[in-house]
PDB file of N, CA and C in Angstrom:
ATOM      1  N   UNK A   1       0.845  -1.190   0.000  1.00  0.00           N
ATOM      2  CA  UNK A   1       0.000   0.000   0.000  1.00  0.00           C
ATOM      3  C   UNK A   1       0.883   1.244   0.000  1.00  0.00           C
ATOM      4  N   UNK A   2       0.705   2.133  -1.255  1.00  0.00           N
ATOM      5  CA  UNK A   2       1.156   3.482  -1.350  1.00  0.00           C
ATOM      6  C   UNK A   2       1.561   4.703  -0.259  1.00  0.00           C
ATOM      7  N   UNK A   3       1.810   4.596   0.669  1.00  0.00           N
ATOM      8  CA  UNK A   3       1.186   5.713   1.533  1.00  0.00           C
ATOM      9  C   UNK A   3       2.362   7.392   1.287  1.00  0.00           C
ATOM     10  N   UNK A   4       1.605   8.267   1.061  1.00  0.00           N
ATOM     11  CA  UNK A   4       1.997   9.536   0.750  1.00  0.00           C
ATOM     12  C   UNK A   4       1.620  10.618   1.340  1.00  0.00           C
ATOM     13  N   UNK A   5       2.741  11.739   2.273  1.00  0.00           N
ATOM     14  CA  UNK A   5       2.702  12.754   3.167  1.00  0.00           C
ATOM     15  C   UNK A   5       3.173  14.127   2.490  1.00  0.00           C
ATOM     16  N   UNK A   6       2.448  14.945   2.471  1.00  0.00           N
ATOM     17  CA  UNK A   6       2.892  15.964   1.891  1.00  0.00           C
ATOM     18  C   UNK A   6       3.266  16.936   3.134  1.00  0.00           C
ATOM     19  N   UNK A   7       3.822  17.681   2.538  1.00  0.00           N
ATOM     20  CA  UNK A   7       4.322  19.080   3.908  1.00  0.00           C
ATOM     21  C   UNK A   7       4.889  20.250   3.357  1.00  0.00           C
ATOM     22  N   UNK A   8       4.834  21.242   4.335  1.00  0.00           N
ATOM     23  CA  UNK A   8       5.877  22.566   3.458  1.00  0.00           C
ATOM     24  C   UNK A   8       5.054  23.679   2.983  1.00  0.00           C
ATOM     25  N   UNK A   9       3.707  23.465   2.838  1.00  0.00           N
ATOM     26  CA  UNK A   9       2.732  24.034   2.711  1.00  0.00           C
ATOM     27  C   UNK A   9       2.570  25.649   3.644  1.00  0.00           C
ATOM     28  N   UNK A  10       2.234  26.728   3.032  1.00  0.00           N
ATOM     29  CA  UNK A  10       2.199  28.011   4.139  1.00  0.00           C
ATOM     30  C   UNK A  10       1.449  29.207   2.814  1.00  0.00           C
ATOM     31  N   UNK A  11       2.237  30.389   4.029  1.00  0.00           N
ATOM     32  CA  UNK A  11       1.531  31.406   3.308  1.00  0.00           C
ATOM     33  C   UNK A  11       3.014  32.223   2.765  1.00  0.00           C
ATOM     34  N   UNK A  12       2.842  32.984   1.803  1.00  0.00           N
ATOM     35  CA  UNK A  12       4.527  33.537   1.236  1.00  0.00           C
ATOM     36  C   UNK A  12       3.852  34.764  -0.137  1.00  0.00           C
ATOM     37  N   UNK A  13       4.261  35.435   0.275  1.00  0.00           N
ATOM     38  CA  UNK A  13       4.072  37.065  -0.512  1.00  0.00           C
ATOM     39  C   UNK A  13       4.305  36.533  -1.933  1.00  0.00           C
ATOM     40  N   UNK A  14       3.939  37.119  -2.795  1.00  0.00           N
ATOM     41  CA  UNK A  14       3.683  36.660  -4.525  1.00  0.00           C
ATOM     42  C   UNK A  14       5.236  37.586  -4.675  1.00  0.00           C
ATOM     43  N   UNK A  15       6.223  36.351  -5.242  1.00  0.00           N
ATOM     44  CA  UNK A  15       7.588  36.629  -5.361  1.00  0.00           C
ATOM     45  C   UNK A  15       8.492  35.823  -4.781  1.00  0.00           C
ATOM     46  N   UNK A  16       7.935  35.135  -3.826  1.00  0.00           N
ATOM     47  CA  UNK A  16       8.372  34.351  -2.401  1.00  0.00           C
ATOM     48  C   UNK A  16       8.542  32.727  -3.311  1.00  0.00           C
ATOM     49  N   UNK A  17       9.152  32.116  -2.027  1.00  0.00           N
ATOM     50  CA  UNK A  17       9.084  30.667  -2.658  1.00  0.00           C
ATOM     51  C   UNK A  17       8.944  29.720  -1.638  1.00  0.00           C
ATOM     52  N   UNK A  18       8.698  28.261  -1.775  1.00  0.00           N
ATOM     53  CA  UNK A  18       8.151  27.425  -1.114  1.00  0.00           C
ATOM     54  C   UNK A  18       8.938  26.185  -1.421  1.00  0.00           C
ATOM     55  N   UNK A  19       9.248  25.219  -0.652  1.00  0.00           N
ATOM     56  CA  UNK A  19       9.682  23.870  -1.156  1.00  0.00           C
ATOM     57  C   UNK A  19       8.355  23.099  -0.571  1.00  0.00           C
ATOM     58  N   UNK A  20       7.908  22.227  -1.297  1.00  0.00           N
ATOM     59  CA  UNK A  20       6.918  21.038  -0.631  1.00  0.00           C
ATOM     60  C   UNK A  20       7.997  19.598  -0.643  1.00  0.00           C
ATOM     61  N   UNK A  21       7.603  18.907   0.319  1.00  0.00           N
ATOM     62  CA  UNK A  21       8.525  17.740   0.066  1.00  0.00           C
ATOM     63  C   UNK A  21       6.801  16.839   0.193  1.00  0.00           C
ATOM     64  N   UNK A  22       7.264  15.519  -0.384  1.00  0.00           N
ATOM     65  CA  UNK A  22       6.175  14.299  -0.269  1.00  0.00           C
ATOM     66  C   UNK A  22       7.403  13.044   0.382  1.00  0.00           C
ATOM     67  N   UNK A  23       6.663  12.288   1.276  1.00  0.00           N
ATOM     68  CA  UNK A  23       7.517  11.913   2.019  1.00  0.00           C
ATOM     69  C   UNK A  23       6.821  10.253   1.143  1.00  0.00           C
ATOM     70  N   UNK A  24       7.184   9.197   0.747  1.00  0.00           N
ATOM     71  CA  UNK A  24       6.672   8.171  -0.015  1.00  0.00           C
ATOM     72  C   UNK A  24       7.102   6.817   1.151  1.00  0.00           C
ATOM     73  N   UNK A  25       6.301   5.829   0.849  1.00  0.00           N
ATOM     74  CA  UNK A  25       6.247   5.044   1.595  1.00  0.00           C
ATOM     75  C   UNK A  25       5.393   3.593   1.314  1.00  0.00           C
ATOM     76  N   UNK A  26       5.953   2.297   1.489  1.00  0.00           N
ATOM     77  CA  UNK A  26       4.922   1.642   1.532  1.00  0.00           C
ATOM     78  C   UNK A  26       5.285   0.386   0.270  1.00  0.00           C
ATOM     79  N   UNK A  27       6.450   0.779  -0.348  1.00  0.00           N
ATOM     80  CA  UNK A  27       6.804  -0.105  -1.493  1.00  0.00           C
ATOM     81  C   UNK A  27       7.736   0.295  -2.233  1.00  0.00           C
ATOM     82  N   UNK A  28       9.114  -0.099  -3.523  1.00  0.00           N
ATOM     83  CA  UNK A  28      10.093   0.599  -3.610  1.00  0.00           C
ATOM     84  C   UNK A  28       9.260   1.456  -4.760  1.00  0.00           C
ATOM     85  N   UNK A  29      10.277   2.636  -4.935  1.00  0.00           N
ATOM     86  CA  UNK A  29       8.986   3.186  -6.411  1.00  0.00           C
ATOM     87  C   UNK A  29      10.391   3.526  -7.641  1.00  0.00           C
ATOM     88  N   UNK A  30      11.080   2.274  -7.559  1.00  0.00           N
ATOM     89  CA  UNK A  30      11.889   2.706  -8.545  1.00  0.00           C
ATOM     90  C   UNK A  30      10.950   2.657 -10.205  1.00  0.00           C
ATOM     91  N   UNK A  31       9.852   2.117 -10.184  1.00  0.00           N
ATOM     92  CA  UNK A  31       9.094   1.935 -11.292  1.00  0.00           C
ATOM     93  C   UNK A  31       7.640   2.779 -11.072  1.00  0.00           C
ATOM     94  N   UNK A  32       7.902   3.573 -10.413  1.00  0.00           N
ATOM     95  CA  UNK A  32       6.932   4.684 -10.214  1.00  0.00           C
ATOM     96  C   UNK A  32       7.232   6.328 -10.975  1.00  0.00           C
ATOM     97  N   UNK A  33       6.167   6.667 -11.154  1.00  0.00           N
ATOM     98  CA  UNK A  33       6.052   8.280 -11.502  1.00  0.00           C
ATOM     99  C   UNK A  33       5.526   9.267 -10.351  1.00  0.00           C
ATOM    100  N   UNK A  34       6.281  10.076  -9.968  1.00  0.00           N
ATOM    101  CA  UNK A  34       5.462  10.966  -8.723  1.00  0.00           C
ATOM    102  C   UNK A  34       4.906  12.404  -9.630  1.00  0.00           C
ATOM    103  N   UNK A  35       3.857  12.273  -9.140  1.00  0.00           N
ATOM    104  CA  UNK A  35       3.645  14.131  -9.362  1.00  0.00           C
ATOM    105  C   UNK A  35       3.004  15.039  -8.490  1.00  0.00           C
ATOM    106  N   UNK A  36       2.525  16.408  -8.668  1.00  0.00           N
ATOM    107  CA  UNK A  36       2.194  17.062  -7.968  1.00  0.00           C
ATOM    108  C   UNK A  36       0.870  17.725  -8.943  1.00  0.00           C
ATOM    109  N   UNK A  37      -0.089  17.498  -7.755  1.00  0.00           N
ATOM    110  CA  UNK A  37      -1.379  18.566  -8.690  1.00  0.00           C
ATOM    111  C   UNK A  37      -1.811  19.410  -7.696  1.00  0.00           C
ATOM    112  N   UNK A  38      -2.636  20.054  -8.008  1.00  0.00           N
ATOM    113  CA  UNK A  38      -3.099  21.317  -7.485  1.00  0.00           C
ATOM    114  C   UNK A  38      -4.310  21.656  -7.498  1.00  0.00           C
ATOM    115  N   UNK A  39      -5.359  21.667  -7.059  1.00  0.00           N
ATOM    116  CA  UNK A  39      -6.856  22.366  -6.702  1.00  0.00           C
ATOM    117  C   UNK A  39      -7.282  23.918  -5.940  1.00  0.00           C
ATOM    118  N   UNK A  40      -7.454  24.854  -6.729  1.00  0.00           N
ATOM    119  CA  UNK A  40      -7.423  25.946  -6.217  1.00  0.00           C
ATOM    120  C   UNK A  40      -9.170  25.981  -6.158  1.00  0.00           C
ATOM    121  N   UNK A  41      -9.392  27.209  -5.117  1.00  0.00           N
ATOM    122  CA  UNK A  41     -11.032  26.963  -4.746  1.00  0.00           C
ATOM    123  C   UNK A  41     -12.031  26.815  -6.157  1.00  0.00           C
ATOM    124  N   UNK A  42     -13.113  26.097  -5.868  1.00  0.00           N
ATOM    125  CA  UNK A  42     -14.037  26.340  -6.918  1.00  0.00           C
ATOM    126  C   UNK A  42     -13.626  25.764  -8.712  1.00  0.00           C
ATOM    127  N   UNK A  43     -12.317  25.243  -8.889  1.00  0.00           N
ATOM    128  CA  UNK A  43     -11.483  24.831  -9.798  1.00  0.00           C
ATOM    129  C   UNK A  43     -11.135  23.396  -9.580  1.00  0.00           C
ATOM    130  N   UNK A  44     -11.356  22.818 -11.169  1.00  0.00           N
ATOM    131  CA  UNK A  44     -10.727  21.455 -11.112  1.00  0.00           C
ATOM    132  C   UNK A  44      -9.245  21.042 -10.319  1.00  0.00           C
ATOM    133  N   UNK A  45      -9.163  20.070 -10.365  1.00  0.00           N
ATOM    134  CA  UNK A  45      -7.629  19.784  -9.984  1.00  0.00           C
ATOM    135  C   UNK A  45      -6.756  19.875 -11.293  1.00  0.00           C
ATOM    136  N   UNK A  46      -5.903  20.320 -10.971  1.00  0.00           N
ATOM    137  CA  UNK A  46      -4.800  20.438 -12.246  1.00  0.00           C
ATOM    138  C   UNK A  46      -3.410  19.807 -11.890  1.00  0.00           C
ATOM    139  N   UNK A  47      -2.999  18.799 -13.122  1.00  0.00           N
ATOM    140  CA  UNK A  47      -1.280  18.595 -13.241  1.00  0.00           C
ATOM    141  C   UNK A  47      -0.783  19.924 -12.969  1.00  0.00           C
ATOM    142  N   UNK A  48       0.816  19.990 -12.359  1.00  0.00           N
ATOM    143  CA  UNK A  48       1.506  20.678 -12.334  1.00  0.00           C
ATOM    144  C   UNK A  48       2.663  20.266 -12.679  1.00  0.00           C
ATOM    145  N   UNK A  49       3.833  19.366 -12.032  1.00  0.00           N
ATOM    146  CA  UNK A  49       4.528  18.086 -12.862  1.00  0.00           C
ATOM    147  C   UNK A  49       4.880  16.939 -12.176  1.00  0.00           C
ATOM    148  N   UNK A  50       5.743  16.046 -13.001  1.00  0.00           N
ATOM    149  CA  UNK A  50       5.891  14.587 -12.940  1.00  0.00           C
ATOM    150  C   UNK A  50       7.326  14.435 -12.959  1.00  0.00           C
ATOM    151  N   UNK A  51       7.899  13.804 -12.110  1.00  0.00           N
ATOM    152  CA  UNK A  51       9.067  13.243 -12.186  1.00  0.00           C
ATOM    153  C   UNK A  51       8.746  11.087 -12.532  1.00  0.00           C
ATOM    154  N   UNK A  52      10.094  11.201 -13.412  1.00  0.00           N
ATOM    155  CA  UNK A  52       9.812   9.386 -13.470  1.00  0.00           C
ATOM    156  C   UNK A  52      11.236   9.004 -12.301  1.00  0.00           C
ATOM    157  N   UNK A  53      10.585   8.396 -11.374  1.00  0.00           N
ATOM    158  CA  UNK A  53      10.968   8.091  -9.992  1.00  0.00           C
ATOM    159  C   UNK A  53      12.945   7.150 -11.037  1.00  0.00           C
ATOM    160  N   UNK A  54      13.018   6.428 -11.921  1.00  0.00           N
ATOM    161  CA  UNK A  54      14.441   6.113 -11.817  1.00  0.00           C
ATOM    162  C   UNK A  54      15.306   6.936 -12.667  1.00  0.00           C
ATOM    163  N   UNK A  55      14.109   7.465 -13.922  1.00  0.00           N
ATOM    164  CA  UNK A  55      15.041   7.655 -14.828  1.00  0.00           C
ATOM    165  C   UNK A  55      15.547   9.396 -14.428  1.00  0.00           C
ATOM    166  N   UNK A  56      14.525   9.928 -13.657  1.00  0.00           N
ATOM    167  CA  UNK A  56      14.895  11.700 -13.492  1.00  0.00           C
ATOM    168  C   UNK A  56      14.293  12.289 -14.410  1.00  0.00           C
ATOM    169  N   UNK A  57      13.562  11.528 -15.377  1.00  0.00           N
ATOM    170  CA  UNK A  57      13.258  12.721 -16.472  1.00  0.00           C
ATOM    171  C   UNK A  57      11.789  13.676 -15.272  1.00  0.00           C
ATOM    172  N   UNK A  58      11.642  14.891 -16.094  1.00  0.00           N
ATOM    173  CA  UNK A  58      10.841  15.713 -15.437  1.00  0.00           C
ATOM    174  C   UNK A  58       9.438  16.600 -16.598  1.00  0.00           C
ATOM    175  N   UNK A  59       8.492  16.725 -16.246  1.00  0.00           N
ATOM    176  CA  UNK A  59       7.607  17.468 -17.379  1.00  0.00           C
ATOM    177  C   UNK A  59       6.614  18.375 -16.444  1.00  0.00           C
ATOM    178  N   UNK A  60       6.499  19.222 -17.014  1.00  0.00           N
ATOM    179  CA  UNK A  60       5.614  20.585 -16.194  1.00  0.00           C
ATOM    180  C   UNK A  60       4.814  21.185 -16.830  1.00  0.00           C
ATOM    181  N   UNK A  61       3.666  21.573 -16.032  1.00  0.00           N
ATOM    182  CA  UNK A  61       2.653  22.714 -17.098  1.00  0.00           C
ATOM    183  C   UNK A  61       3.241  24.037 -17.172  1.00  0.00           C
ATOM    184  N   UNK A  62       2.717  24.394 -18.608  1.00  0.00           N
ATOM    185  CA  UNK A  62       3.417  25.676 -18.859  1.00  0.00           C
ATOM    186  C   UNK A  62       3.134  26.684 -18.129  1.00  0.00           C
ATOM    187  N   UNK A  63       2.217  26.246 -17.340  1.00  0.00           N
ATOM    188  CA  UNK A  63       1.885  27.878 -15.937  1.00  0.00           C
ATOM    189  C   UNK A  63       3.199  27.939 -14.896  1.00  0.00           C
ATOM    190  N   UNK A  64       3.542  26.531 -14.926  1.00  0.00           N
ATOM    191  CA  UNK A  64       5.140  26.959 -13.655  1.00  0.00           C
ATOM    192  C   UNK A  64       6.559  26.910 -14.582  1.00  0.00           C
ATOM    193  N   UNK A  65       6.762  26.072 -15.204  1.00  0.00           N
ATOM    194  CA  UNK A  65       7.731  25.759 -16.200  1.00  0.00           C
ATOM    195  C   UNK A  65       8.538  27.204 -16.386  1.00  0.00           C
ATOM    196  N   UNK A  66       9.727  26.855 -15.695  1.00  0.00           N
ATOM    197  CA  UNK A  66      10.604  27.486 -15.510  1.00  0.00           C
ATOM    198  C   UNK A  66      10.620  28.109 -13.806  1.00  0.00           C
ATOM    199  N   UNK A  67       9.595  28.243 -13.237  1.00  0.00           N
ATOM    200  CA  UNK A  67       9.541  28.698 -11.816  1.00  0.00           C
ATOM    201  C   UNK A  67       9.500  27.681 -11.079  1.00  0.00           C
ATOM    202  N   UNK A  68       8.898  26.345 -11.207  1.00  0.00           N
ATOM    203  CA  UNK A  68       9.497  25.116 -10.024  1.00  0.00           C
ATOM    204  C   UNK A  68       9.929  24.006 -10.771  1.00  0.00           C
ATOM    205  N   UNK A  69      10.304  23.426 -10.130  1.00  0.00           N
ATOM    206  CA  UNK A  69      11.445  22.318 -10.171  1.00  0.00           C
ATOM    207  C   UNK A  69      10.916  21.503  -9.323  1.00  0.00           C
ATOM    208  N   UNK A  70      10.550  20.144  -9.824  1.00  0.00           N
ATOM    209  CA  UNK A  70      10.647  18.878  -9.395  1.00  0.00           C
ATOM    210  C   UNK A  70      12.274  18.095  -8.954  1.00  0.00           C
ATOM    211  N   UNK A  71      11.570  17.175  -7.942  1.00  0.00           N
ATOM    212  CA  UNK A  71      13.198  16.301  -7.553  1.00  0.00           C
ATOM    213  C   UNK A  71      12.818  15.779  -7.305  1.00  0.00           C
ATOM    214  N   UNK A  72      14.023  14.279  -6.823  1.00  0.00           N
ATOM    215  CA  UNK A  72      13.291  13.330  -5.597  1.00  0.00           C
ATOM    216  C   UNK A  72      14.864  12.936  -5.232  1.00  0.00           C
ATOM    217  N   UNK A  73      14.781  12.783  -4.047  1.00  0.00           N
ATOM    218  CA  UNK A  73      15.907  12.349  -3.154  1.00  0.00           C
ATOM    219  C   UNK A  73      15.969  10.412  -2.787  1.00  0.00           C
ATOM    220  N   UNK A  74      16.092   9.733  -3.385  1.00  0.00           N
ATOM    221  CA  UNK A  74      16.320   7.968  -3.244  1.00  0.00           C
ATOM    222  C   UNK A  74      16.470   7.660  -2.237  1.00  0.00           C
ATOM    223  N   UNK A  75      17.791   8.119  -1.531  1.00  0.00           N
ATOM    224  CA  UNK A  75      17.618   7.948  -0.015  1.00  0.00           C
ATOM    225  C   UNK A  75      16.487   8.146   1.015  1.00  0.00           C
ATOM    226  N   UNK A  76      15.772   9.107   0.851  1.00  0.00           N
ATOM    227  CA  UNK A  76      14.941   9.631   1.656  1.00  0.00           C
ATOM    228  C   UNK A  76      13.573   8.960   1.439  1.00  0.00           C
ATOM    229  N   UNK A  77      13.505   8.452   0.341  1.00  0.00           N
ATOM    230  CA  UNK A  77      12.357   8.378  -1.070  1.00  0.00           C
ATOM    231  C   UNK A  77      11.229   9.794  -0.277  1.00  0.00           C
ATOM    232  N   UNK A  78      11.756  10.815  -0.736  1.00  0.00           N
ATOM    233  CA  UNK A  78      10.743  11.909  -1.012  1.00  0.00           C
ATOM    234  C   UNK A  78      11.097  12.989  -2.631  1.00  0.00           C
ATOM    235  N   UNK A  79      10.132  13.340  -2.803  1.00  0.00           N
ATOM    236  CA  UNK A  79       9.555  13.803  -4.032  1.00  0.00           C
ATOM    237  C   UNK A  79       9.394  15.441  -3.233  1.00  0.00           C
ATOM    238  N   UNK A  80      10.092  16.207  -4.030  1.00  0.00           N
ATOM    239  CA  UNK A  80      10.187  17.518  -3.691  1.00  0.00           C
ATOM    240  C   UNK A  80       9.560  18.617  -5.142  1.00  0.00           C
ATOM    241  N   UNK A  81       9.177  19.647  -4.349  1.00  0.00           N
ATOM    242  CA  UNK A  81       8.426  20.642  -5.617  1.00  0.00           C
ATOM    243  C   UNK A  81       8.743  22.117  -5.069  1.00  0.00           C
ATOM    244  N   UNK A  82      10.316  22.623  -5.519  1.00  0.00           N
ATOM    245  CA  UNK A  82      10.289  23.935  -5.345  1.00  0.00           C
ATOM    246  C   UNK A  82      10.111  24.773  -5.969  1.00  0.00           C
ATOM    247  N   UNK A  83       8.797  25.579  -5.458  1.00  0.00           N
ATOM    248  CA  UNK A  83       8.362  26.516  -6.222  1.00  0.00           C
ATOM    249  C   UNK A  83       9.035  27.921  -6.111  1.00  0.00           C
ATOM    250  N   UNK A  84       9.624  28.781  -6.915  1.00  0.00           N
ATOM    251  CA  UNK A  84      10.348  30.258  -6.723  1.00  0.00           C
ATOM    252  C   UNK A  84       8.959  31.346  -7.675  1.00  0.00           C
ATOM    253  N   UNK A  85       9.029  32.548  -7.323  1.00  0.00           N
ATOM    254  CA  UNK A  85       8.608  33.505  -8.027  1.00  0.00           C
ATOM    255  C   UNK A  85       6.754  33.031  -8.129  1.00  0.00           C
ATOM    256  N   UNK A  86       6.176  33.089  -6.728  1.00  0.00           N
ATOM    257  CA  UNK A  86       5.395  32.587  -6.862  1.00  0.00           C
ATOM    258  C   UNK A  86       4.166  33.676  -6.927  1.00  0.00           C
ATOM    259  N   UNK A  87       3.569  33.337  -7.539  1.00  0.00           N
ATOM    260  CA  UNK A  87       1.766  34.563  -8.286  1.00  0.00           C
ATOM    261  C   UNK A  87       1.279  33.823  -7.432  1.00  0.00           C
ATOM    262  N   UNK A  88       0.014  35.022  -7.158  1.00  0.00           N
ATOM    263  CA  UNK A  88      -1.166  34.468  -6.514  1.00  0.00           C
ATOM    264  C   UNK A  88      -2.067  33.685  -6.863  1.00  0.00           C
ATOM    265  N   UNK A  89      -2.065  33.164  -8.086  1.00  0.00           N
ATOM    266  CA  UNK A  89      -2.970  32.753  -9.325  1.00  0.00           C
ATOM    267  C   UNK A  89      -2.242  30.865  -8.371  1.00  0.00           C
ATOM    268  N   UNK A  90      -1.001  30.914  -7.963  1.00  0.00           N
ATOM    269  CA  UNK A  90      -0.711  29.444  -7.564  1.00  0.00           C
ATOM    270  C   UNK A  90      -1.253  29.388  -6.303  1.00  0.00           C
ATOM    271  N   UNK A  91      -2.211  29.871  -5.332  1.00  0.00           N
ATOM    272  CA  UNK A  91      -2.944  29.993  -4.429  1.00  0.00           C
ATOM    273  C   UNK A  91      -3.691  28.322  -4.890  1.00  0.00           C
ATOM    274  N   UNK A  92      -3.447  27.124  -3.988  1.00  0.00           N
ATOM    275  CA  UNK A  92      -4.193  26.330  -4.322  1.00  0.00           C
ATOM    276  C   UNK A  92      -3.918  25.255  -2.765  1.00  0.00           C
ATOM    277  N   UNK A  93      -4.746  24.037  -2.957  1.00  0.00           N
ATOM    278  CA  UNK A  93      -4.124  23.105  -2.281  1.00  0.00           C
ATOM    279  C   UNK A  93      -2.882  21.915  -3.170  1.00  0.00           C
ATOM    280  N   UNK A  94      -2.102  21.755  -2.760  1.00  0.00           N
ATOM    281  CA  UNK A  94      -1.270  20.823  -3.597  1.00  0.00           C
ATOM    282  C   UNK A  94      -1.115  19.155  -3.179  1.00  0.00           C
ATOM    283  N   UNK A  95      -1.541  19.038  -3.947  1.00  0.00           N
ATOM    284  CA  UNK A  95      -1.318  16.849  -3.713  1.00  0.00           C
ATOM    285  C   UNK A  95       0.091  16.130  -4.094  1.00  0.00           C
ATOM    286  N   UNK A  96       0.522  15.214  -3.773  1.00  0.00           N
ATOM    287  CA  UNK A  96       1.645  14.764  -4.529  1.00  0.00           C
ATOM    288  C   UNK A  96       0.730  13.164  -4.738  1.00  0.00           C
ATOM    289  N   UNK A  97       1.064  12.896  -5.729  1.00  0.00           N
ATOM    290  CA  UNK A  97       0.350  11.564  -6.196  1.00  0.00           C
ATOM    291  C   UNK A  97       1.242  10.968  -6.707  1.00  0.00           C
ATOM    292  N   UNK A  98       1.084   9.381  -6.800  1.00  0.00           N
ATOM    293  CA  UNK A  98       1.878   8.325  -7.687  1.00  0.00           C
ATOM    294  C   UNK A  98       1.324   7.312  -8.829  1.00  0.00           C
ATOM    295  N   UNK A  99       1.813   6.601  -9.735  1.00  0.00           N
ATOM    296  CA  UNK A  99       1.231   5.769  -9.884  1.00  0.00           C
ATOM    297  C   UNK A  99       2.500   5.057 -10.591  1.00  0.00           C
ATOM    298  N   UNK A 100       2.327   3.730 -11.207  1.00  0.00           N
ATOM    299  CA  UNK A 100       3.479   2.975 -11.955  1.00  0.00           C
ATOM    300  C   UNK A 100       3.806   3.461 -13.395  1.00  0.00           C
ATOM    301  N   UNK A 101       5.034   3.142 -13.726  1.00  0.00           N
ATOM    302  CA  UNK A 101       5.043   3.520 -14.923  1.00  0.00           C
ATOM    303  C   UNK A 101       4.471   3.371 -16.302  1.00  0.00           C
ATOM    304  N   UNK A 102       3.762   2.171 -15.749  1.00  0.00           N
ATOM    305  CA  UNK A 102       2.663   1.772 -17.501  1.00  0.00           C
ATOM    306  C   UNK A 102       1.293   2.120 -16.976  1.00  0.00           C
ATOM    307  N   UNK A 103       1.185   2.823 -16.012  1.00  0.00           N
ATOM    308  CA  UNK A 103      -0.329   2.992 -15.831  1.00  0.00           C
ATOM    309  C   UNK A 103      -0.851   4.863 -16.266  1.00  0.00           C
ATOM    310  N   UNK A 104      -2.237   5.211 -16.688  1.00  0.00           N
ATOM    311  CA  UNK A 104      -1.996   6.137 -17.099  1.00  0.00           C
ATOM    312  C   UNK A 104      -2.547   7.045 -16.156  1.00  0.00           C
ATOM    313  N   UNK A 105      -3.130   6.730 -15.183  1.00  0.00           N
ATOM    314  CA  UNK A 105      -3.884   6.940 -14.049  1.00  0.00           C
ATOM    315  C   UNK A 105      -3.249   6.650 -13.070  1.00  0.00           C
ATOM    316  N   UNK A 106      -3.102   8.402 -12.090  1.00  0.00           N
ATOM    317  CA  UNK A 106      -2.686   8.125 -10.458  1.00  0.00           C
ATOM    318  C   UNK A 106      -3.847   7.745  -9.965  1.00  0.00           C
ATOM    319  N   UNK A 107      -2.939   6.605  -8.706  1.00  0.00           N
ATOM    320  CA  UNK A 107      -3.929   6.105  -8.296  1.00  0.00           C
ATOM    321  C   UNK A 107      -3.856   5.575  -6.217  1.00  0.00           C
ATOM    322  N   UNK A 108      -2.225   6.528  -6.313  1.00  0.00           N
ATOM    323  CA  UNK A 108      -2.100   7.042  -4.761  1.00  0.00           C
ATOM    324  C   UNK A 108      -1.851   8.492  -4.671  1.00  0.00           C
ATOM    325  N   UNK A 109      -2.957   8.993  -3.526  1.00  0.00           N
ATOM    326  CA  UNK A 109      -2.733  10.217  -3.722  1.00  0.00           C
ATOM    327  C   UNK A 109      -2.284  10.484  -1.893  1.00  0.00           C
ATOM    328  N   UNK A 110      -1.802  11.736  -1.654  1.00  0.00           N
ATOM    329  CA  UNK A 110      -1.842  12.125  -0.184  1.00  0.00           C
ATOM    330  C   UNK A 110      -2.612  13.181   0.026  1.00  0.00           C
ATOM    331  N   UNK A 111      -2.816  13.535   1.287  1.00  0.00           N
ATOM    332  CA  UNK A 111      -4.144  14.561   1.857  1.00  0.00           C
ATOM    333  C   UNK A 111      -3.902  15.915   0.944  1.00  0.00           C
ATOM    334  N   UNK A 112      -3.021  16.449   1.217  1.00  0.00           N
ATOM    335  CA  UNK A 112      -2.481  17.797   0.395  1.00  0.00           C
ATOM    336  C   UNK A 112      -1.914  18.970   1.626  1.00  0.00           C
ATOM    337  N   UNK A 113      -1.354  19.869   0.774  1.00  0.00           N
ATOM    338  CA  UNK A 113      -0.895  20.734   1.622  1.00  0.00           C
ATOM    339  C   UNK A 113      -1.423  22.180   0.936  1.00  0.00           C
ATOM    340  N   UNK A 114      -1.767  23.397   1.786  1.00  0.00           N
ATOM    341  CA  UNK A 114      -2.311  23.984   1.176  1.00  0.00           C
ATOM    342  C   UNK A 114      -1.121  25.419   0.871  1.00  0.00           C
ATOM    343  N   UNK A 115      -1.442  25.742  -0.128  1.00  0.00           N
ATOM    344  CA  UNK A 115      -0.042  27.238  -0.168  1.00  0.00           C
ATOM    345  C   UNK A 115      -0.893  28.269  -0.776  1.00  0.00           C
ATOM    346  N   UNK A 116      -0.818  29.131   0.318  1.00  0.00           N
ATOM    347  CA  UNK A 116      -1.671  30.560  -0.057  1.00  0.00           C
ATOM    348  C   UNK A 116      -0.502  31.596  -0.551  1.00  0.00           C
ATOM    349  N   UNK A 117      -0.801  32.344  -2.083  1.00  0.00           N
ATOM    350  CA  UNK A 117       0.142  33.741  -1.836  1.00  0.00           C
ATOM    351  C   UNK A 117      -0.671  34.880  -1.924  1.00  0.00           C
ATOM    352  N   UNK A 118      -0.046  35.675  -1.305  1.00  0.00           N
ATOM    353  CA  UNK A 118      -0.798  36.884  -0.974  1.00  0.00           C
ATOM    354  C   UNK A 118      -0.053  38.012  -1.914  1.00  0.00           C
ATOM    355  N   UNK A 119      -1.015  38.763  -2.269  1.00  0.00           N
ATOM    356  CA  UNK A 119      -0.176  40.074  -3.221  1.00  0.00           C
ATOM    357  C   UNK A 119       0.218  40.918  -2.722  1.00  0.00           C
TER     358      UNK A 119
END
């Protein structure tokens, strides 16, 4: 069983930056994909990006792309999302989710963490 902790979550002036870490657990995920989505009020949930847990590759929506950066640390097995130069428009709750690499659908998710910016 998947189990996934998000954290890092706060409040930070539009300009400011944030690291979220996801803390993973529960099975190895060298054949896993982690990502991070986002639900801001009243709004679907949205991708933000994906790391592939062996190989490092990384993919992002063009709303952050170039302002955060995905990682993941092996040792630790956590999945990190630092966000820099952050708009208020990224005012959301954030999830980190997993799933395997041939599947096309996440299908572990964690509670979320929420990151407010203020203007």
């Amino acid at each position: 069983q998947v189990q996934l902790a998000e954290s890092g979550g706060g409040l930070v002036q539009a300009g400011g930056s944030l690291r979220l870490s996801c803390a993973a657990s529960g099975r190895t995920f060298s054949s896993y994909v982690m990502g991070w989505f986002r639900q801001a009020p009243g709004k679907e949930r949205e991708f933000v990006a994906h790391i592939n847990w062996s190989a490092g590759s990384t993919y992002y929506a063009q709303s952050v792309k170039g302002r955060f950066t995905i990682s993941r640390d092996n040792a630790k097995n956590t999945v990190y999302l630092q966000m820099n130069s952050l708009k208020p428009e990224d005012t959301a709750v954030y999830y980190c989710a997993a799933r395997s690499t041939g599947a096309v659908y996440y299908n572990s998710w964690g509670q979320g963490t929420q990151v407010t910016v203020s203007s």
